[in-house]
C-alpha atoms as a PDB file:
ATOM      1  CA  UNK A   1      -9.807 -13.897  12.086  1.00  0.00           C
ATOM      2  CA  UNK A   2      -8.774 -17.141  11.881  1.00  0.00           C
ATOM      3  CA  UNK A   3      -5.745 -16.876  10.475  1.00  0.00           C
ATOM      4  CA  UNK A   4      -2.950 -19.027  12.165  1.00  0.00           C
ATOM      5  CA  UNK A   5      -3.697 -22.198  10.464  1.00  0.00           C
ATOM      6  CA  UNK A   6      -3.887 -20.258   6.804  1.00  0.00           C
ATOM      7  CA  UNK A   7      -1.008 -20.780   4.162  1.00  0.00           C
ATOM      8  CA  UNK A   8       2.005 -18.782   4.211  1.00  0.00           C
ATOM      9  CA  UNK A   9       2.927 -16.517   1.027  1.00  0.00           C
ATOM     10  CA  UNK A  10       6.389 -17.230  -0.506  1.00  0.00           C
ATOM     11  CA  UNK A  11       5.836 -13.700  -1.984  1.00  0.00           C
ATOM     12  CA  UNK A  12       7.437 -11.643   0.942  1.00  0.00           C
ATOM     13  CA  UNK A  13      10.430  -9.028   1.066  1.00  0.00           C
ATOM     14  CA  UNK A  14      11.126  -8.381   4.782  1.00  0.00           C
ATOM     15  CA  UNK A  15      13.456  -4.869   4.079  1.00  0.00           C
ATOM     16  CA  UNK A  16      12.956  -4.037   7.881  1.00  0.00           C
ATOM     17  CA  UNK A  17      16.114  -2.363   9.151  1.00  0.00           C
ATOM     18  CA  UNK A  18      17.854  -1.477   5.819  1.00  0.00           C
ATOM     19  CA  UNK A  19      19.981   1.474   5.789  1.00  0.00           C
ATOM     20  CA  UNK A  20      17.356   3.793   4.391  1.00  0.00           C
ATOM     21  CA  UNK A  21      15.083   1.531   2.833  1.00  0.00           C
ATOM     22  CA  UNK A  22      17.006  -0.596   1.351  1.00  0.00           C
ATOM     23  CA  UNK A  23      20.235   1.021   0.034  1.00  0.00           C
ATOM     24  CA  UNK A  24      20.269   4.915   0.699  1.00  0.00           C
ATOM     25  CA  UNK A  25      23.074   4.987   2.593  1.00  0.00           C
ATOM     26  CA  UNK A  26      26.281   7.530   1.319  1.00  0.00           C
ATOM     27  CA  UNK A  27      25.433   9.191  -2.122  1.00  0.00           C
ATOM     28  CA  UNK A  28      21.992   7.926  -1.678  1.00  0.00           C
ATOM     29  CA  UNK A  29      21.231   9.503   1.382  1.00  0.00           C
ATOM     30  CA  UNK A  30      22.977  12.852   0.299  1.00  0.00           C
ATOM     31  CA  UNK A  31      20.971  12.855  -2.848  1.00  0.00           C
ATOM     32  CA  UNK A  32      17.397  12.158  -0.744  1.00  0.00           C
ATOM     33  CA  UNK A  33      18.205  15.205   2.062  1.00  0.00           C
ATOM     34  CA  UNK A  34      19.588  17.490  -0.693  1.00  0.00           C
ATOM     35  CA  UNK A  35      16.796  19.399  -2.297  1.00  0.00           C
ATOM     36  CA  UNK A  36      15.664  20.176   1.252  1.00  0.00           C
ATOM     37  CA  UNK A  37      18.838  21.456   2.363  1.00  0.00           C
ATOM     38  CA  UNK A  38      19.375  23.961  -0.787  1.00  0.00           C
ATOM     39  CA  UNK A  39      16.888  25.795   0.340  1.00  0.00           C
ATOM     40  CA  UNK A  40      18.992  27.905   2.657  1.00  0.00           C
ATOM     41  CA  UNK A  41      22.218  29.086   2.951  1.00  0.00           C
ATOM     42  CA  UNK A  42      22.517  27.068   6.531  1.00  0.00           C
ATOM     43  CA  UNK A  43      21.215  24.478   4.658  1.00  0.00           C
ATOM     44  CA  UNK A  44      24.378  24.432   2.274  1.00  0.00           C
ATOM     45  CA  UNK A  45      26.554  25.152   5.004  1.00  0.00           C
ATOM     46  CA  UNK A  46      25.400  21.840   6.354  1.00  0.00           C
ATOM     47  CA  UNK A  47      25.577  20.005   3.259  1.00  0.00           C
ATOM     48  CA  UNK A  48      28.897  21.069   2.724  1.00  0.00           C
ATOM     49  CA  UNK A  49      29.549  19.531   6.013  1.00  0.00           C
ATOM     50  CA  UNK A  50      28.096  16.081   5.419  1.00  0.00           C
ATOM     51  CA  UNK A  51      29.849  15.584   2.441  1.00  0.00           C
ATOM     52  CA  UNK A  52      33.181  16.304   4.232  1.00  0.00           C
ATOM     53  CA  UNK A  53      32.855  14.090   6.874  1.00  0.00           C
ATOM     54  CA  UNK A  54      31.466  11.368   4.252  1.00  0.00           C
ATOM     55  CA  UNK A  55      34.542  11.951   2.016  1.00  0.00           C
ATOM     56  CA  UNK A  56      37.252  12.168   4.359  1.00  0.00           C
ATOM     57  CA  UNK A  57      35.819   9.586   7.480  1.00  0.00           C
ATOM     58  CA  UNK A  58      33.609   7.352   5.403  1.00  0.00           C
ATOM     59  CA  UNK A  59      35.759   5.475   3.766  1.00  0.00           C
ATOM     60  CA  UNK A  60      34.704   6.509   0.254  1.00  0.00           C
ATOM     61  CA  UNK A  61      31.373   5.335   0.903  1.00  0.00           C
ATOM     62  CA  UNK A  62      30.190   9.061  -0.368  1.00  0.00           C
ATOM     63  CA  UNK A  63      30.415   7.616  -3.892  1.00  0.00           C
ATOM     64  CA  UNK A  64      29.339   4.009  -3.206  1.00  0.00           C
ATOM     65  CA  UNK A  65      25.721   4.263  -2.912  1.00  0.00           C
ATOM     66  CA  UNK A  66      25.501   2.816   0.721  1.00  0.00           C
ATOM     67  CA  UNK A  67      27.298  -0.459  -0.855  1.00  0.00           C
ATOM     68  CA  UNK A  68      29.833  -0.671   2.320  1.00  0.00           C
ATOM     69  CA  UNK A  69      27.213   0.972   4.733  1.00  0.00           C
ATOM     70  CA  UNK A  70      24.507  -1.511   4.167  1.00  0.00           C
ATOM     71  CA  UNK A  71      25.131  -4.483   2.518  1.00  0.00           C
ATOM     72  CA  UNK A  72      21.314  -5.093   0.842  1.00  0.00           C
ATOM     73  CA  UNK A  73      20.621  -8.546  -0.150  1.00  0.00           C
ATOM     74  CA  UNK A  74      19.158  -8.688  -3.513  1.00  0.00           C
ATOM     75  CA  UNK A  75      15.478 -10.054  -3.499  1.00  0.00           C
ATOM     76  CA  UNK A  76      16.363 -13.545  -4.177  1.00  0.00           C
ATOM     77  CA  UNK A  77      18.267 -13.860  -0.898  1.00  0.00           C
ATOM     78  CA  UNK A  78      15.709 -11.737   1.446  1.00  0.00           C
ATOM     79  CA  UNK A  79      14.067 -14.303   3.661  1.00  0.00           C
ATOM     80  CA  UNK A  80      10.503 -13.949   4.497  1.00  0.00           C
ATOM     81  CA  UNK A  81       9.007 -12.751   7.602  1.00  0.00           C
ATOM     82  CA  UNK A  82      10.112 -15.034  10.626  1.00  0.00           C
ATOM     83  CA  UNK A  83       7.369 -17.235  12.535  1.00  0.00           C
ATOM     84  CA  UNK A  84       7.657 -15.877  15.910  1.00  0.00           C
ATOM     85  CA  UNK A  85       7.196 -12.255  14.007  1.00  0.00           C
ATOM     86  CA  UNK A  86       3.424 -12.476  14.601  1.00  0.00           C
ATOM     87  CA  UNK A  87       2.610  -9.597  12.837  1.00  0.00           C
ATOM     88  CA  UNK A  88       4.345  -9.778   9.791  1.00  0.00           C
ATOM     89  CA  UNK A  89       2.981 -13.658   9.959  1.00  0.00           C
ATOM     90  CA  UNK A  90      -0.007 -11.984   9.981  1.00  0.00           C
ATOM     91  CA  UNK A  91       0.235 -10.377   6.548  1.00  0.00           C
ATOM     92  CA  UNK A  92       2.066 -13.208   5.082  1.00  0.00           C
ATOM     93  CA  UNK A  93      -1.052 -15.433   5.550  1.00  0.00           C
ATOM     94  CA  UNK A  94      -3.389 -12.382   4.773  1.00  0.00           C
ATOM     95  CA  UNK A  95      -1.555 -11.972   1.581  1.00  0.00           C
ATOM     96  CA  UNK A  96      -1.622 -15.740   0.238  1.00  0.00           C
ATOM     97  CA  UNK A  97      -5.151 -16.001   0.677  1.00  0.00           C
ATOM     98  CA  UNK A  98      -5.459 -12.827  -1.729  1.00  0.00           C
ATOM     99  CA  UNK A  99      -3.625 -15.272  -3.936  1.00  0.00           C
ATOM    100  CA  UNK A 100      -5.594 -18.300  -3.800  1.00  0.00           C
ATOM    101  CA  UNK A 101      -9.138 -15.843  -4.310  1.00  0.00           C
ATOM    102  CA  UNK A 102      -7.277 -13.395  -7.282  1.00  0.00           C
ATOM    103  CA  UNK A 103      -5.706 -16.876  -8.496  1.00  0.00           C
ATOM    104  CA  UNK A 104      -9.303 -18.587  -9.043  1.00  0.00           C
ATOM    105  CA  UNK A 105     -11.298 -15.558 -10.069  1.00  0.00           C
ATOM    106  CA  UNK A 106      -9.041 -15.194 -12.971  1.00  0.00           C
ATOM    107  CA  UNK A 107      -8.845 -19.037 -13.705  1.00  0.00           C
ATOM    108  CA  UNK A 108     -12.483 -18.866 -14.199  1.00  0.00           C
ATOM    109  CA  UNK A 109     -12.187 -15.679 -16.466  1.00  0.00           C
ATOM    110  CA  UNK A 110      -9.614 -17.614 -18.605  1.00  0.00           C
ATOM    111  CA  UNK A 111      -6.578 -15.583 -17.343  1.00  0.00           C
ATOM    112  CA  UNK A 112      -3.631 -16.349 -15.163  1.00  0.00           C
ATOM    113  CA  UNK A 113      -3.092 -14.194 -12.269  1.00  0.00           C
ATOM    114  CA  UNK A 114       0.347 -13.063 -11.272  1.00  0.00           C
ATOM    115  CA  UNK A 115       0.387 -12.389  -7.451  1.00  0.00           C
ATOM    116  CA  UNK A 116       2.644  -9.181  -6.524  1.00  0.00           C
ATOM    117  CA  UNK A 117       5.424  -8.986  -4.034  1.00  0.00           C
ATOM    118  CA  UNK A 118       4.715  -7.672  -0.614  1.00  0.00           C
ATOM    119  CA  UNK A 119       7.460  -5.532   0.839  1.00  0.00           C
ATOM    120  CA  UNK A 120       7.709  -5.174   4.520  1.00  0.00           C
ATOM    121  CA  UNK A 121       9.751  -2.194   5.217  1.00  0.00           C
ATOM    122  CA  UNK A 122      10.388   0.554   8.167  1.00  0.00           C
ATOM    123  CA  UNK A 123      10.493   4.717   7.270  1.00  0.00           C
ATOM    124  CA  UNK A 124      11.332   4.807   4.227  1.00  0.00           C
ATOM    125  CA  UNK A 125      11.323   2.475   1.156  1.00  0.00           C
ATOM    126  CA  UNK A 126      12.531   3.299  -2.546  1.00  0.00           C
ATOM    127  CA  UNK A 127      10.555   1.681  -5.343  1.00  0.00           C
ATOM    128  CA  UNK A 128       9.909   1.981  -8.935  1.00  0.00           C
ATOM    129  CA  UNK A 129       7.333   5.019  -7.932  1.00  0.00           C
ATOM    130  CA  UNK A 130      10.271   6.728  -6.659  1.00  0.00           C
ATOM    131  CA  UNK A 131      11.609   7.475  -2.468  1.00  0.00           C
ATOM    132  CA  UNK A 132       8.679   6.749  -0.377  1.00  0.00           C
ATOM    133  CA  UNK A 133       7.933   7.892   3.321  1.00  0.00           C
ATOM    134  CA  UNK A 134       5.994   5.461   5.933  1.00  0.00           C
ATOM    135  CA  UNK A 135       3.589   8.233   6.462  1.00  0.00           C
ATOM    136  CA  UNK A 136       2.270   8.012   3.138  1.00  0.00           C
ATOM    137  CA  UNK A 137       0.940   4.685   4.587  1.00  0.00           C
ATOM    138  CA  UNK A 138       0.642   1.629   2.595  1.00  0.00           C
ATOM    139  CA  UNK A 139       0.659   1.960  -1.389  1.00  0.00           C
ATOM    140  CA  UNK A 140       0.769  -0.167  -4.320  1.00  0.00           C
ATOM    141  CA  UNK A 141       3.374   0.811  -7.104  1.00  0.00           C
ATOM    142  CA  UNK A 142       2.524  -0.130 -10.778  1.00  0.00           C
ATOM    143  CA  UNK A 143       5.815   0.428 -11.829  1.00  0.00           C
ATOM    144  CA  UNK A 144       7.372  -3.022  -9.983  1.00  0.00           C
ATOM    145  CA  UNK A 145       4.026  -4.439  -9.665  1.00  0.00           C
ATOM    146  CA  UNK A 146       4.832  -4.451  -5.844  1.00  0.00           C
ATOM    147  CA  UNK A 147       2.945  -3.444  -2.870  1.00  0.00           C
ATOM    148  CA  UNK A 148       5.015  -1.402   0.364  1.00  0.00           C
ATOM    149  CA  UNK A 149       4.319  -2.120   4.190  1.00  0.00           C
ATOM    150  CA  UNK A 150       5.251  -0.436   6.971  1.00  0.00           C
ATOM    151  CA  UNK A 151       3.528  -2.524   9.975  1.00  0.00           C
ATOM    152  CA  UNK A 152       3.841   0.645  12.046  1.00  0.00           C
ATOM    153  CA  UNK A 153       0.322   1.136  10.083  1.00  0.00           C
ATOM    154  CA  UNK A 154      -1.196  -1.145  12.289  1.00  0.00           C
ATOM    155  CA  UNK A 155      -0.776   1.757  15.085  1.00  0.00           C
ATOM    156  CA  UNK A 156      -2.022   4.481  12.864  1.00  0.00           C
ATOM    157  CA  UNK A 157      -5.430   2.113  12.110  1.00  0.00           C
ATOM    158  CA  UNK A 158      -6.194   1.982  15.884  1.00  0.00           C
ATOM    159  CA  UNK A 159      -5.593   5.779  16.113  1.00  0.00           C
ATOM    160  CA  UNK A 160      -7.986   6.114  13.596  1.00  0.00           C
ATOM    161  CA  UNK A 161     -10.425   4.088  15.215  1.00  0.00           C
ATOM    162  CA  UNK A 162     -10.302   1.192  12.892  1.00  0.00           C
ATOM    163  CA  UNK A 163      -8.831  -1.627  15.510  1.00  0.00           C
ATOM    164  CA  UNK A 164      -8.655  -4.971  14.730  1.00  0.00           C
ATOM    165  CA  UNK A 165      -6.716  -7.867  12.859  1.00  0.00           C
ATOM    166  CA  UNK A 166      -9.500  -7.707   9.817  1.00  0.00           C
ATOM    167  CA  UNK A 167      -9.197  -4.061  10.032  1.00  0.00           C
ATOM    168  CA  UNK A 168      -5.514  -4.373   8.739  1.00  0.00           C
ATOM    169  CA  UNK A 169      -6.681  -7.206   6.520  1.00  0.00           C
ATOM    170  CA  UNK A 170      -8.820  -4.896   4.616  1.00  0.00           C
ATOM    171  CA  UNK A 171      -5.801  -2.901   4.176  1.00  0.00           C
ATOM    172  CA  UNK A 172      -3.756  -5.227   2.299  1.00  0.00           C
ATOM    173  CA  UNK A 173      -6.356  -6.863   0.548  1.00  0.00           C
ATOM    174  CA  UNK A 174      -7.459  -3.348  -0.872  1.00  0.00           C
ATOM    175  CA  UNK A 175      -3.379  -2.475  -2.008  1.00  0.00           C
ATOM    176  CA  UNK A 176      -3.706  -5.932  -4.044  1.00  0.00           C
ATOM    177  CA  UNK A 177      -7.068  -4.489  -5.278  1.00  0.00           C
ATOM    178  CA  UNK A 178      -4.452  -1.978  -7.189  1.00  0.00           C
ATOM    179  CA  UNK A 179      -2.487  -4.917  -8.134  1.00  0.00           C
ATOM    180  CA  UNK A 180      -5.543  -6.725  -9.950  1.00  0.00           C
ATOM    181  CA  UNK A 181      -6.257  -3.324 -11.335  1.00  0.00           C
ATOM    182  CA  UNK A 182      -3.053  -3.256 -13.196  1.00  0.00           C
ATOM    183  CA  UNK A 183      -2.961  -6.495 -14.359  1.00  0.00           C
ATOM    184  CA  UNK A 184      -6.571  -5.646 -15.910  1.00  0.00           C
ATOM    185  CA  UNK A 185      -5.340  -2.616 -17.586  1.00  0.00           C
ATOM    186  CA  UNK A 186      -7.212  -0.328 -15.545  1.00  0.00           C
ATOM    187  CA  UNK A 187      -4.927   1.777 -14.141  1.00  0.00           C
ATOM    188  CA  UNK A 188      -3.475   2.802 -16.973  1.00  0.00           C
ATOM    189  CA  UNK A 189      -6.376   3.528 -18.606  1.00  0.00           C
ATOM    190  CA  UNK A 190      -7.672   6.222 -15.761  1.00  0.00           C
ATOM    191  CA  UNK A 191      -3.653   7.664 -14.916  1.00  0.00           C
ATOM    192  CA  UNK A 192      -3.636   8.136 -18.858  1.00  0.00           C
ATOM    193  CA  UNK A 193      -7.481   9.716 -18.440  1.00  0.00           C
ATOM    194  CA  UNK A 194      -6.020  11.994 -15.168  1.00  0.00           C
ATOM    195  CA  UNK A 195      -3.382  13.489 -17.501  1.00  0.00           C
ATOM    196  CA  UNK A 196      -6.091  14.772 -19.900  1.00  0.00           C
ATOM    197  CA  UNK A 197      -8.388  15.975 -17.267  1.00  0.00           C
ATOM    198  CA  UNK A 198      -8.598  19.010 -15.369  1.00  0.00           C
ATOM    199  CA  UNK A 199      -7.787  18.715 -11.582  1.00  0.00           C
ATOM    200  CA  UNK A 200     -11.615  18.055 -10.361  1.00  0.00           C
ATOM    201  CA  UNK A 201     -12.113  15.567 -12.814  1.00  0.00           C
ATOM    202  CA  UNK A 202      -8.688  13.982 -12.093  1.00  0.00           C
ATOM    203  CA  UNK A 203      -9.368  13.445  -8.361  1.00  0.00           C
ATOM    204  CA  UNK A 204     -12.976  11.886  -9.199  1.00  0.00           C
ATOM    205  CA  UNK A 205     -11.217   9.610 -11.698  1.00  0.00           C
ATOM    206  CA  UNK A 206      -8.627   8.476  -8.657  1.00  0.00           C
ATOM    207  CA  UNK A 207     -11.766   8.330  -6.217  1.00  0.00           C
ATOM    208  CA  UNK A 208     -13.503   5.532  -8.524  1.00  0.00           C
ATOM    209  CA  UNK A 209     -10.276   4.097  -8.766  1.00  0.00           C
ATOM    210  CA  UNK A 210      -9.689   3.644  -4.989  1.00  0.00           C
ATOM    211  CA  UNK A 211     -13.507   2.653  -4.348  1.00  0.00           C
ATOM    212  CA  UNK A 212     -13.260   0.184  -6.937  1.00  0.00           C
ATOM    213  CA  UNK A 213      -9.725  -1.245  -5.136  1.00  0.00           C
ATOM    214  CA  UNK A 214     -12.037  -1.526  -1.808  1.00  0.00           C
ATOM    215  CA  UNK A 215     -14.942  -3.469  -3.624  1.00  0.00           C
ATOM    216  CA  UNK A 216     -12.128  -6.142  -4.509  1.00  0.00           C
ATOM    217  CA  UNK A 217     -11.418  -6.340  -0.837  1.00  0.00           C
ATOM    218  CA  UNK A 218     -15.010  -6.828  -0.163  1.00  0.00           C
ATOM    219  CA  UNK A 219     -14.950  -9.799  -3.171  1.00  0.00           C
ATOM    220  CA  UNK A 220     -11.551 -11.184  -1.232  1.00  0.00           C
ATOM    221  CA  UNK A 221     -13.395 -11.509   2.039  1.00  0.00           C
ATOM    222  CA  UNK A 222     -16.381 -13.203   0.266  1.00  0.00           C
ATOM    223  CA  UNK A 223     -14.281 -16.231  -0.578  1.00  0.00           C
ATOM    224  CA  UNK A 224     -12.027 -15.784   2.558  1.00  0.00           C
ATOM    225  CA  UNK A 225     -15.027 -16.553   4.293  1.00  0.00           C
ATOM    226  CA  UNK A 226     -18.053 -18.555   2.017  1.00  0.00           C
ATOM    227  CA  UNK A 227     -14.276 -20.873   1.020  1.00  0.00           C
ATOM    228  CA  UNK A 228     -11.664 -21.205   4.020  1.00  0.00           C
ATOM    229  CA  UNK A 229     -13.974 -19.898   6.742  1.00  0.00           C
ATOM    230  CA  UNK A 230     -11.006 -17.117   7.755  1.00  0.00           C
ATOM    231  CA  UNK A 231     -13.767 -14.533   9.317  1.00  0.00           C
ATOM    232  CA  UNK A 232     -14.888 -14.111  12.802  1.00  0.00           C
ATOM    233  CA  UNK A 233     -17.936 -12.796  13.958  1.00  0.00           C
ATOM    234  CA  UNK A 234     -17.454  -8.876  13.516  1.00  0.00           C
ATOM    235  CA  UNK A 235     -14.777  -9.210  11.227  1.00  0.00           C
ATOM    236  CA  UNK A 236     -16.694  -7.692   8.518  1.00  0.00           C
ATOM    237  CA  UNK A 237     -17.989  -4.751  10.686  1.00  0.00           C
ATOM    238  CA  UNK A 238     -13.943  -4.361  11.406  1.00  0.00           C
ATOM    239  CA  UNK A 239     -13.725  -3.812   7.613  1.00  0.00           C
ATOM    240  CA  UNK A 240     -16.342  -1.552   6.976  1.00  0.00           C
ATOM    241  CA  UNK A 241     -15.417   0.626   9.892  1.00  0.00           C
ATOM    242  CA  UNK A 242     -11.545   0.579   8.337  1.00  0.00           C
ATOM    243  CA  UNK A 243     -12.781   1.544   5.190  1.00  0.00           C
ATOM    244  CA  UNK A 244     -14.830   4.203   6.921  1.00  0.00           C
ATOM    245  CA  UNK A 245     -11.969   5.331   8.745  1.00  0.00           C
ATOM    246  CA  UNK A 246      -9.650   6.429   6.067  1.00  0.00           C
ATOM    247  CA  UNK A 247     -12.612   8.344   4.082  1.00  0.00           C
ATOM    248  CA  UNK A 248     -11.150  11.669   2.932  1.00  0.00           C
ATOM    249  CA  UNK A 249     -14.185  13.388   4.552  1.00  0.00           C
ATOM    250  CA  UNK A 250     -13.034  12.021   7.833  1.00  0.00           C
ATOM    251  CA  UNK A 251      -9.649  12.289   7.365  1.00  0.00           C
ATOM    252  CA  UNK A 252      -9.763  16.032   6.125  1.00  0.00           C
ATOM    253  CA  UNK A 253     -11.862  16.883   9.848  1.00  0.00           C
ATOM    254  CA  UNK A 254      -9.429  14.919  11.983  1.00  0.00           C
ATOM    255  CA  UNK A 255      -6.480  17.092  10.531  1.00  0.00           C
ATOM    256  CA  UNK A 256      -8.839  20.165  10.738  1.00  0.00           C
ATOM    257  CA  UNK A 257      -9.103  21.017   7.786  1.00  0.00           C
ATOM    258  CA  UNK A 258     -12.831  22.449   5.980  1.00  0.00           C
ATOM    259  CA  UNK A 259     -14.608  18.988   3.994  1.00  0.00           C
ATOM    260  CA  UNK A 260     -14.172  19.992   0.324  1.00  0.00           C
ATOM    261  CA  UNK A 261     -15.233  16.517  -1.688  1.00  0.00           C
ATOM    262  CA  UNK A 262     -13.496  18.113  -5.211  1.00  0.00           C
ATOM    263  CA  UNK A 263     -10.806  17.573  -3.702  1.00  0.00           C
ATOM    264  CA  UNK A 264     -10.940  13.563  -2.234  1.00  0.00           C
ATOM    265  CA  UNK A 265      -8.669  11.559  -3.915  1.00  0.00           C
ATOM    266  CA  UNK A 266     -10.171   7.925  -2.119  1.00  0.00           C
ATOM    267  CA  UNK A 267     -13.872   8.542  -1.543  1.00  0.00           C
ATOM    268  CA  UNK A 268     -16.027   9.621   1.427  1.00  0.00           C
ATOM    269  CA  UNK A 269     -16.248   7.389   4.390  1.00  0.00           C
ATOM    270  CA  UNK A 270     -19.832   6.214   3.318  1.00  0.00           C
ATOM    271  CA  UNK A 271     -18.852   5.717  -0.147  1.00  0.00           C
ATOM    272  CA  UNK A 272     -15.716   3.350   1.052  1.00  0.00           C
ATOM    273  CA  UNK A 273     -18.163   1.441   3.437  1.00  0.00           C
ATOM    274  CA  UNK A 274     -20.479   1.109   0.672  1.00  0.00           C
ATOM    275  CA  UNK A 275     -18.014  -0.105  -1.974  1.00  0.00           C
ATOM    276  CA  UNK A 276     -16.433  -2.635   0.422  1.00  0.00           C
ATOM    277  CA  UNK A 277     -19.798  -4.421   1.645  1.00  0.00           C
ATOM    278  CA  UNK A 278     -20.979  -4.234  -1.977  1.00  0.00           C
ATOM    279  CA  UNK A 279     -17.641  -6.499  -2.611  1.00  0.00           C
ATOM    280  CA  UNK A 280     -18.268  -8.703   0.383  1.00  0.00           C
ATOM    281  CA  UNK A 281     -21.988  -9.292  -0.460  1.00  0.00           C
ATOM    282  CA  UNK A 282     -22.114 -10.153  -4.037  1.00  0.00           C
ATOM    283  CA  UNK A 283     -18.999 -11.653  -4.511  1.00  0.00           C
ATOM    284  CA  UNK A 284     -18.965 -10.573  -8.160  1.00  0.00           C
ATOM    285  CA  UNK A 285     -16.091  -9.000  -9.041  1.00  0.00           C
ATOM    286  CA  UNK A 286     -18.650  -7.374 -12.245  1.00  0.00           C
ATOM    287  CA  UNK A 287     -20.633  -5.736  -9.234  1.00  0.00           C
ATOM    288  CA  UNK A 288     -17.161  -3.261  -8.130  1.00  0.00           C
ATOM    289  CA  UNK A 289     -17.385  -1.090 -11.976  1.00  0.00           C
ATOM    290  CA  UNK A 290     -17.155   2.367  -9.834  1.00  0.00           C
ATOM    291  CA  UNK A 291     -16.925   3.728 -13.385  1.00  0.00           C
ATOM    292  CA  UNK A 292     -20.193   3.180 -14.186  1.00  0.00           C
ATOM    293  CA  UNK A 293     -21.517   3.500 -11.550  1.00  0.00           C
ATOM    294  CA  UNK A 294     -20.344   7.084 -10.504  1.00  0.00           C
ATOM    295  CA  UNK A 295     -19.221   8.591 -13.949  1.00  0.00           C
ATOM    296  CA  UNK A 296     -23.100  10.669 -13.441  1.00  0.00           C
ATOM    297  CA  UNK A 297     -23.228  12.032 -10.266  1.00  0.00           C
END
């Protein structure tokens, strides 16, 4: 890609190296490990143990929520990612170009888009959709209208066989997919649809959902390209093979595990390489209505 010249998003939260996450430290931490612990009688043994030491060498800190321990800037004061951090440059530029496409698309629809906040953190990360490990991978949380990043992704993409800086492009651009979903209304429509359904239909629902989410990367990388000439020659076949990648047909053999599609949650790896390209050739953000298009088979 060419990317270093491309306009920086103002819309980053660099939590790398918080206590936790970003304020789990004393009570918080207790709290997280708890449930896991009280499981076994060792397990309360040792819990019994942490909250000795916490209460008796922490300084109090056992009831201060990680206040002493950590010291979290709020999100006003969090600086964005630092120039010489290449990667997280990277995703800064990836991210504002989401902005200027989402930002025109909706102009010419008569609506004003709001761009999310991208939040750059390392483990573990607590947002609106509750405590969240790093090897749930990247996700998008309706709840704070924010999307989570743990660059450590970047390594899991190349063990997947998806190399490639437009292969991690496609990532983000698909989590603000979810964000343009739920400023259209659409995710609430199919979580409120999933709570009616039974569990087949509920993972179909979230399948159309997620292949919908990689058509709007597709219609990103039209206008990254046709507008501000960002892609390379075989940056699109680093996309498709991304989105191929992380099909749950793929995903379900590398972990050894029997195919069983009733149970995909994001698609096949054709479907996701389908849905993507459909994006990136039409443009047409009218051409990514997986609803339609899949509510018969």
């Amino acid at each position: 890609m060419r990317w270093k010249k491309g306009r920086r998003s103002k819309n980053i939260e660099d939590r790398r190296g918080e206590s936790g996450g970003g304020g789990f430290g004393g009570l918080g931490n207790l709290l997280a490990i708890a449930p896991f612990l009280l499981r076994s009688k060792k397990g309360w043994l040792i819990l019994a143990a942490i909250a000795a030491f916490y209460l008796f060498f922490g300084n109090g800190n056992l009831f201060q929520s990680g206040t002493q321990q950590a010291q979290v800037p709020d999100s006003a004061s969090r600086q964005p990612a630092q120039p010489d951090d290449i990667v997280a440059d990277f995703v800064s530029v990836v991210l504002a170009d989401t902005e200027d496409t989402w930002t025109q698309l909706f102009a010419t629809a008569g609506s004003q888009y709001t761009p999310p906040k991208l939040v750059l953190y390392d483990d573990m990360i607590r947002s609106a959709c509750g405590l969240n490990s790093a090897a749930v991978g990247p996700f998008y949380c309706p709840g704070d209208g924010k999307v989570y990043l743990d660059l450590g992704f970047l390594n899991e993409l190349k063990r997947l066989g998806a190399p490639g800086d437009f292969a991690f492009a496609y990532v983000i651009a698909h989590e603000v997919g979810h964000h343009v979903q739920n400023l259209l209304g659409t995710s609430q429509k199919v979580q409120q649809a999933r709570m009616q359904s039974d569990k087949v239909t509920a993972n179909r629902l979230s399948v159309m959902l997620e292949l919908q989410a990689d058509c709007f990367a597709g219609v990103w990388a039209f206008y990254a390209h046709r507008d501000r000439q960002l892609l390379e020659p075989g940056d699109i076949e680093e996309g498709i093979n991304a989105a191929a990648a992380v099909g749950d047909d793929r995903l379900q053999r590398k972990s050894g595990r029997a195919v069983s599609p009733d149970s995909f949650t994001h698609g096949s790896a054709e479907q996701r390489a389908y849905w993507f390209r459909r994006g990136f050739e039409s443009g047409d953000v009218t051409q990514c209505n997986t609803f339609a298009a899949l509510s018969g088979q």
